[in-house]
C-alpha atoms as a PDB file:
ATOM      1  CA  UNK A   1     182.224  -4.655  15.647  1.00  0.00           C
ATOM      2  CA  UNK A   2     179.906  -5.701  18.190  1.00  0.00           C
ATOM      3  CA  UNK A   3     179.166  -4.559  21.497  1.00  0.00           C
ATOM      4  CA  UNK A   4     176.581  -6.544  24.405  1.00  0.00           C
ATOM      5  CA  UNK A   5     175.108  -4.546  27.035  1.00  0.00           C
ATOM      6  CA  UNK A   6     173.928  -4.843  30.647  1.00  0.00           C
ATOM      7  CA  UNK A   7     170.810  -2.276  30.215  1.00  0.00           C
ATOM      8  CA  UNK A   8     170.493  -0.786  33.762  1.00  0.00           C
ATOM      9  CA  UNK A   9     168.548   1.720  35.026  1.00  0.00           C
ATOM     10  CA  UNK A  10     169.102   5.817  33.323  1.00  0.00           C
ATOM     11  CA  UNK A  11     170.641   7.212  36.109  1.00  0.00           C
ATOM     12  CA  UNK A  12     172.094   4.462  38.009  1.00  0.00           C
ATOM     13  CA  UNK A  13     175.073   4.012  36.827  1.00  0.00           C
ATOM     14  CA  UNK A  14     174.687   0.261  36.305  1.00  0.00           C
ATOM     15  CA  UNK A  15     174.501   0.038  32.618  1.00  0.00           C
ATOM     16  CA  UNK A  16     178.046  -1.242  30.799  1.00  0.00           C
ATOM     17  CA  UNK A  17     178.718  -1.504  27.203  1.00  0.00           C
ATOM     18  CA  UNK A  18     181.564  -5.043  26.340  1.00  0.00           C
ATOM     19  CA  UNK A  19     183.510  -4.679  22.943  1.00  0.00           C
ATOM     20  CA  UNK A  20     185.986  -6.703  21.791  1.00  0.00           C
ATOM     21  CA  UNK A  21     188.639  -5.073  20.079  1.00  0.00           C
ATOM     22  CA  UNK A  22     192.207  -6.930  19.293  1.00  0.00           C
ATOM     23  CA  UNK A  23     190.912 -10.287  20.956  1.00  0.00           C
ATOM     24  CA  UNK A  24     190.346  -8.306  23.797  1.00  0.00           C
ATOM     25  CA  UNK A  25     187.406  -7.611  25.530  1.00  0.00           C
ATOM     26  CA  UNK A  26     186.967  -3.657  26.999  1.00  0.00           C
ATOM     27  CA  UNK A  27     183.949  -2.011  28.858  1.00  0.00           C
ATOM     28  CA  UNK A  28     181.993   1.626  28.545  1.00  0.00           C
ATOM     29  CA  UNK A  29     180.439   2.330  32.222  1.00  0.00           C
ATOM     30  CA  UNK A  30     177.844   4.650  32.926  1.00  0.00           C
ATOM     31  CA  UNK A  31     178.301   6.784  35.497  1.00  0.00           C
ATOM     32  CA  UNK A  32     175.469   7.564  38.141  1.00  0.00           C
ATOM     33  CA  UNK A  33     173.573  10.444  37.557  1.00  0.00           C
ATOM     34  CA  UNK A  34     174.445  10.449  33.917  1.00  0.00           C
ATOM     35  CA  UNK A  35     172.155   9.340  31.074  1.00  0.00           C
ATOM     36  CA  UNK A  36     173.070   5.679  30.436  1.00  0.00           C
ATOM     37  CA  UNK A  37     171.071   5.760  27.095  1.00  0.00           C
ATOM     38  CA  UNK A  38     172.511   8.616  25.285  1.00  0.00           C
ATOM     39  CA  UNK A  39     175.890   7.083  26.807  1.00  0.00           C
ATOM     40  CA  UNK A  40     175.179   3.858  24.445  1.00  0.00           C
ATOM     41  CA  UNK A  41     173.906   6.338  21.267  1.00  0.00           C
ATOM     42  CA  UNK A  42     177.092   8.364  21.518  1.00  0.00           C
ATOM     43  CA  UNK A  43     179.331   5.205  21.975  1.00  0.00           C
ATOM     44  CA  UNK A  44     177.379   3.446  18.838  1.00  0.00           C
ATOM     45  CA  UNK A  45     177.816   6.660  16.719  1.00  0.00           C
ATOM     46  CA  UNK A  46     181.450   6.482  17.310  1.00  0.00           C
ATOM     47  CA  UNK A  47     182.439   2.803  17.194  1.00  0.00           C
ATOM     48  CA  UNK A  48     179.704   2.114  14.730  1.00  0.00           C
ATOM     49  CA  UNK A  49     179.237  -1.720  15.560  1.00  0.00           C
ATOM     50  CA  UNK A  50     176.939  -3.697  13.538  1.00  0.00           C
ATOM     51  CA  UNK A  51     175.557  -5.723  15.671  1.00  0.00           C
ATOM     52  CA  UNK A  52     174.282  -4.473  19.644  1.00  0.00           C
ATOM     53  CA  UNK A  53     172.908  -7.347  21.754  1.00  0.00           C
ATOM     54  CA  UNK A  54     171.246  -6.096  25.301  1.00  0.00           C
ATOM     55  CA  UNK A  55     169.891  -7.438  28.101  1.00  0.00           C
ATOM     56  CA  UNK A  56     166.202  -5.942  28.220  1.00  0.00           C
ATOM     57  CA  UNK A  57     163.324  -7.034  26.275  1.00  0.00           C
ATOM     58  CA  UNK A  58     162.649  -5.516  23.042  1.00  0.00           C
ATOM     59  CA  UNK A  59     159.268  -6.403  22.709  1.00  0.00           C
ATOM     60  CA  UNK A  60     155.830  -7.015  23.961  1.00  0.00           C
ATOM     61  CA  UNK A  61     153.418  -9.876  24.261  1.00  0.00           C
ATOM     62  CA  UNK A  62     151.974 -10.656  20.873  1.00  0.00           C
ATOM     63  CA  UNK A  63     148.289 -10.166  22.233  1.00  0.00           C
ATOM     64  CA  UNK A  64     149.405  -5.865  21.916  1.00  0.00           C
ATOM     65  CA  UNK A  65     150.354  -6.002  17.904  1.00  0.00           C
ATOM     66  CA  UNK A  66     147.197  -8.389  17.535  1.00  0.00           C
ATOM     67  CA  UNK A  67     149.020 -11.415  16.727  1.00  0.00           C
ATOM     68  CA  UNK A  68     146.375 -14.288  15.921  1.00  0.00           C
ATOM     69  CA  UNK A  69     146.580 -17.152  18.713  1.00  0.00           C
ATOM     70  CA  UNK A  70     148.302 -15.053  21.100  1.00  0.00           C
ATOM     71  CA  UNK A  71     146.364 -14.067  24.679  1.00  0.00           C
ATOM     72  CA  UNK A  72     148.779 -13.299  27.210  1.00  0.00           C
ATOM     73  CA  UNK A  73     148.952 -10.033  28.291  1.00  0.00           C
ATOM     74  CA  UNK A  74     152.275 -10.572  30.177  1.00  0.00           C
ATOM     75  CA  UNK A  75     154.617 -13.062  28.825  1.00  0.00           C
ATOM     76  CA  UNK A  76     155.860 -13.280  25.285  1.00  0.00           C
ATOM     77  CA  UNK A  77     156.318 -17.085  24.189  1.00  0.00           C
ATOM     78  CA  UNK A  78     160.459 -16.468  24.950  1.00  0.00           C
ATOM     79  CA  UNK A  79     160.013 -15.303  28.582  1.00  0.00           C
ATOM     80  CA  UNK A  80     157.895 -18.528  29.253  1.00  0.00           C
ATOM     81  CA  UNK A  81     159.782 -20.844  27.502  1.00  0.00           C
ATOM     82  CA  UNK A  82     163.078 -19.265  29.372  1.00  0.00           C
ATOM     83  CA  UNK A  83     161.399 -18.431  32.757  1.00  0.00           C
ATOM     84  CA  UNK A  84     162.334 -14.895  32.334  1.00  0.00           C
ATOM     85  CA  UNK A  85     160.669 -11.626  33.640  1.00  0.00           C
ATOM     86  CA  UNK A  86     157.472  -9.992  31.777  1.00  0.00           C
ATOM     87  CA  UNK A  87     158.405  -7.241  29.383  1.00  0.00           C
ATOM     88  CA  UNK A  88     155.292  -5.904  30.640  1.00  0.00           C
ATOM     89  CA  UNK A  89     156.629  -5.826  34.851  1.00  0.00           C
ATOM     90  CA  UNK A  90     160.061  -4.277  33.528  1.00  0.00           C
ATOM     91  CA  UNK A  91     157.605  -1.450  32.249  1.00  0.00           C
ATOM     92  CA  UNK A  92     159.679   1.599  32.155  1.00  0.00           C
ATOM     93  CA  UNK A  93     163.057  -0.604  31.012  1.00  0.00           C
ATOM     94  CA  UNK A  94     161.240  -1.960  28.327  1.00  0.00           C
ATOM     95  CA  UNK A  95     160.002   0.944  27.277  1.00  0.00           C
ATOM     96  CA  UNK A  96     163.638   2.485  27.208  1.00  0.00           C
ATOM     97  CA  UNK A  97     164.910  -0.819  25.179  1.00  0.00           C
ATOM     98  CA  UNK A  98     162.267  -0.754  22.578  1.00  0.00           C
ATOM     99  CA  UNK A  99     163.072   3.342  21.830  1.00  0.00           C
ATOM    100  CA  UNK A 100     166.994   2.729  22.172  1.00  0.00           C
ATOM    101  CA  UNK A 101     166.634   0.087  19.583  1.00  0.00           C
ATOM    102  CA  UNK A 102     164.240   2.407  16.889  1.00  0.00           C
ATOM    103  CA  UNK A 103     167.139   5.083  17.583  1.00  0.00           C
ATOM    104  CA  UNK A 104     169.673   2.699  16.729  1.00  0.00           C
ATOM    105  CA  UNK A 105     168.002   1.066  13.855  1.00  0.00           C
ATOM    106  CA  UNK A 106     168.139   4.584  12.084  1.00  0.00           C
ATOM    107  CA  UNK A 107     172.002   4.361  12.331  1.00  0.00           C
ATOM    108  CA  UNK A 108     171.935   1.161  10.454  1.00  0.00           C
ATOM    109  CA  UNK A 109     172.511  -1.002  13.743  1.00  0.00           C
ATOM    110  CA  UNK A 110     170.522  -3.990  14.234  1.00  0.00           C
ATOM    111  CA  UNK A 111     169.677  -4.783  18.200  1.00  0.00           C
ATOM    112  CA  UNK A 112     169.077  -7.779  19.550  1.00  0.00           C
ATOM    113  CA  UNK A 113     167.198  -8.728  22.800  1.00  0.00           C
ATOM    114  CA  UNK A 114     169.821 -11.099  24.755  1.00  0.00           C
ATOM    115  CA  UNK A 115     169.527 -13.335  28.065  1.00  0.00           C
ATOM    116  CA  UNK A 116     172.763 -13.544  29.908  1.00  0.00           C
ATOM    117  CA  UNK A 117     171.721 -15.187  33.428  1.00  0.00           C
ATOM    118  CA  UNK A 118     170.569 -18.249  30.287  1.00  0.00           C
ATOM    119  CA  UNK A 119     173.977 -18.203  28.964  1.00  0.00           C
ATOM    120  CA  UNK A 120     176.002 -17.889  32.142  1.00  0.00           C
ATOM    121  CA  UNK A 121     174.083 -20.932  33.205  1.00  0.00           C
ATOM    122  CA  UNK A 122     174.596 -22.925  29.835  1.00  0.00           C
ATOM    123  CA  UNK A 123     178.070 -22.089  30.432  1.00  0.00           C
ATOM    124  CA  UNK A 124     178.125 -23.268  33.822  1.00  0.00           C
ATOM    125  CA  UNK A 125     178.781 -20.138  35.665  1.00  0.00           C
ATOM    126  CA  UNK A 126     176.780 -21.118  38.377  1.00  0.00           C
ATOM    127  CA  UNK A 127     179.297 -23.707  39.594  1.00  0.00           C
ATOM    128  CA  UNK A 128     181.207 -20.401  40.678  1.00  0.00           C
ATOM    129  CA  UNK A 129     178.883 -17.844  42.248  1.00  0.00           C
ATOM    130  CA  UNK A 130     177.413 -16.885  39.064  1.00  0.00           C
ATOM    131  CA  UNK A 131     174.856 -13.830  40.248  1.00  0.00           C
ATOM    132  CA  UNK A 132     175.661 -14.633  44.404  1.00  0.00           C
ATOM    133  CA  UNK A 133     177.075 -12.354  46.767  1.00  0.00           C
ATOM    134  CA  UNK A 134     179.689 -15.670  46.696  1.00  0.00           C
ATOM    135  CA  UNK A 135     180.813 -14.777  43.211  1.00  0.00           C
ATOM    136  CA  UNK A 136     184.187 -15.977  41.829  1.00  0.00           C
ATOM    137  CA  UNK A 137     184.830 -13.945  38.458  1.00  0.00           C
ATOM    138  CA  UNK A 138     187.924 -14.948  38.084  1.00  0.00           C
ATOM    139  CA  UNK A 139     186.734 -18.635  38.005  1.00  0.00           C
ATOM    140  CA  UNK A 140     184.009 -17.539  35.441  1.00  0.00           C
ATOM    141  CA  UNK A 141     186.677 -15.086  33.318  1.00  0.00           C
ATOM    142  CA  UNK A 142     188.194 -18.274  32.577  1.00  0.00           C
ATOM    143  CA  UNK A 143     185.762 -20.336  31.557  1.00  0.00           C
ATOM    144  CA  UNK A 144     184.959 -17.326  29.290  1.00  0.00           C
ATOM    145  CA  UNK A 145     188.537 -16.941  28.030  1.00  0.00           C
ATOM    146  CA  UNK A 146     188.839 -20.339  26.963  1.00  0.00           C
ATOM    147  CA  UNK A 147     185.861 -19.483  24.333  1.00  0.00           C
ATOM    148  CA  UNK A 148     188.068 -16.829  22.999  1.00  0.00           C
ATOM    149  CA  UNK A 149     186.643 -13.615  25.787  1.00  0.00           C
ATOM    150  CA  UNK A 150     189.836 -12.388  27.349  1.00  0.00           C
ATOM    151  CA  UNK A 151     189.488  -9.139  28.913  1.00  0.00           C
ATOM    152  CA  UNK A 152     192.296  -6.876  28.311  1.00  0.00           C
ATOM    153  CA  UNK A 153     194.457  -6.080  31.411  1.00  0.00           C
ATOM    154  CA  UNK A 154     193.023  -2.668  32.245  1.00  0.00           C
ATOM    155  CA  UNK A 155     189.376  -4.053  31.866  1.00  0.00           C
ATOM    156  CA  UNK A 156     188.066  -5.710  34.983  1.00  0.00           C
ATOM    157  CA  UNK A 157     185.005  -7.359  36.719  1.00  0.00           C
ATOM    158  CA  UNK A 158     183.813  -5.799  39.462  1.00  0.00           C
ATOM    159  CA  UNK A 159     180.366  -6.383  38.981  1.00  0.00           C
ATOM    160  CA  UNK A 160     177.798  -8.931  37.690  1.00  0.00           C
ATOM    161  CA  UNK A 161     176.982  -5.810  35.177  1.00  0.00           C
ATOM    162  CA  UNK A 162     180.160  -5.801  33.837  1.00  0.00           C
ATOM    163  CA  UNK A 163     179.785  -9.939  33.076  1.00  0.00           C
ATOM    164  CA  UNK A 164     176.675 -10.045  32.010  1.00  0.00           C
ATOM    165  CA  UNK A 165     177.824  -7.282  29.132  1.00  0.00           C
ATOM    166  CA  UNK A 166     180.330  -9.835  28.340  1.00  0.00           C
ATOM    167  CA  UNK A 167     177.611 -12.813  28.237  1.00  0.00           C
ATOM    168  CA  UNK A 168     175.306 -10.391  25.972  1.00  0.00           C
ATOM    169  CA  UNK A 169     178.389 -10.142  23.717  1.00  0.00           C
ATOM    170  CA  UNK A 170     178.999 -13.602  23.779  1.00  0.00           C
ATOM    171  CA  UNK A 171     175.406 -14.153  22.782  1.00  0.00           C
ATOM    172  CA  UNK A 172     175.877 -12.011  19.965  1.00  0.00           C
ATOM    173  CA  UNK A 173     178.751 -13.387  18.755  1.00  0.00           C
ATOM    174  CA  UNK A 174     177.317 -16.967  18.931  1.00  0.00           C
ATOM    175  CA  UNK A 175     174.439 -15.995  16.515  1.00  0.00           C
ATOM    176  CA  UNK A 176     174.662 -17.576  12.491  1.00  0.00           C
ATOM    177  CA  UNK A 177     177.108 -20.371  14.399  1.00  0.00           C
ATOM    178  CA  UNK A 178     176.743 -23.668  15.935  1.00  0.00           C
ATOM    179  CA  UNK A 179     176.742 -22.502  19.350  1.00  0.00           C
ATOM    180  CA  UNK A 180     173.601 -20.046  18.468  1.00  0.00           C
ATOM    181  CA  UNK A 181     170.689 -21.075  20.816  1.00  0.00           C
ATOM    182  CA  UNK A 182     167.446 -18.337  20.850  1.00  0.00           C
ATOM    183  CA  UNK A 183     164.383 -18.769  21.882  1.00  0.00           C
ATOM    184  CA  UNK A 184     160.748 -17.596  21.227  1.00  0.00           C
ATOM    185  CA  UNK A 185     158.515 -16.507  18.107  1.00  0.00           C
ATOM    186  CA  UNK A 186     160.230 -14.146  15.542  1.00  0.00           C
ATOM    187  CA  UNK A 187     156.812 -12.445  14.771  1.00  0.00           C
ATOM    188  CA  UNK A 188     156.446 -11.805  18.445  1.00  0.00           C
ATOM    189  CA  UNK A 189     160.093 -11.549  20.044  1.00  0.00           C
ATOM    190  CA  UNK A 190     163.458 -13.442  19.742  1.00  0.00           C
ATOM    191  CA  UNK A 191     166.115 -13.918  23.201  1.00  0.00           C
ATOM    192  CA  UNK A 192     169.661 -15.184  21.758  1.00  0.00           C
ATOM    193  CA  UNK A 193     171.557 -16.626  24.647  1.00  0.00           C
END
């Protein structure tokens, strides 16, 4: 199994967990004022996927494990070459992503740092509201179901968390194939997308 998640703030209720089990795609919500990360340890312990992509960074700039040629103190070679936001800004999520991963590594679990708004947009999500207030899921659940992400009928979209889960999966899912893209340095810090 593998599972993507939109990693949200702790308490918000904004983190969701996609699986795909039977061809279908279902979610695990957070609820607000709940713990969101001991949600996604309790839901790994139990389904005991393989594989976990999320969408927070996982890593820092190489200049803070003294990587040689590296001097930025706020963007890792992926988060320039993607235009995404510094690991180092996201501060207190990053922090979060980087422990939930160590936890999950000692179940046997690899994690992997995954950029949905970068596949929505190879995917060409945008075309239908992709992350507007103008959003057409159902426009984007089929693009999605034609690559083999059909959500079963009690799972639904209500929110660009719940699709970007889906996108982190899809990410995951894409990796060892042809439709793998990633980008960065693996010394420093990968994004699959």
């Amino acid at each position: 199994m593998k599972i993507g998640i939109d990693f949200g703030s702790k308490l918000a209720g904004t983190t969701v967990i996609a699986y795909q089990k039977d061809g279908l795609i279902y979610f695990e919500k957070s609820i607000k004022n709940q713990d969101a990360d001991q949600m996604i340890i309790e839901f790994v312990r139990e389904q005991k996927p393989q594989m976990v992509g999320i969408d927070a960074p996982l890593s820092l700039p190489g200049v803070y494990t003294n990587l040689k040629g590296y001097e930025d103190y706020h963007y890792r070679l992926c988060d320039k070459e993607l235009k995404a936001m510094s690991p180092m800004f996201l501060g207190g999520l990053t922090a979060r992503a980087i422990k939930l991963k160590d936890q999950l590594s000692v179940e046997g679990v690899q994690v992997f740092e995954t950029y949905p708004v970068q596949t929505g947009g190879g995917l060409g999500l945008k075309e239908f509201g992709y992350r507007s207030k103008a959003s057409d899921y159902n426009a984007m659940l089929q693009v999605l179901g034609k690559r083999g992400f059909q959500l079963a009928p009690e799972s639904k979209v209500e929110t660009s968390h719940d699709l970007d889960s889906v996108l982190a999966l899809m990410a995951i899912h894409n990796m060892s194939t042809a439709n793998e893209k990633r980008s960065g340095d693996p010394n420093e810090g990968l994004i699959f997308y």
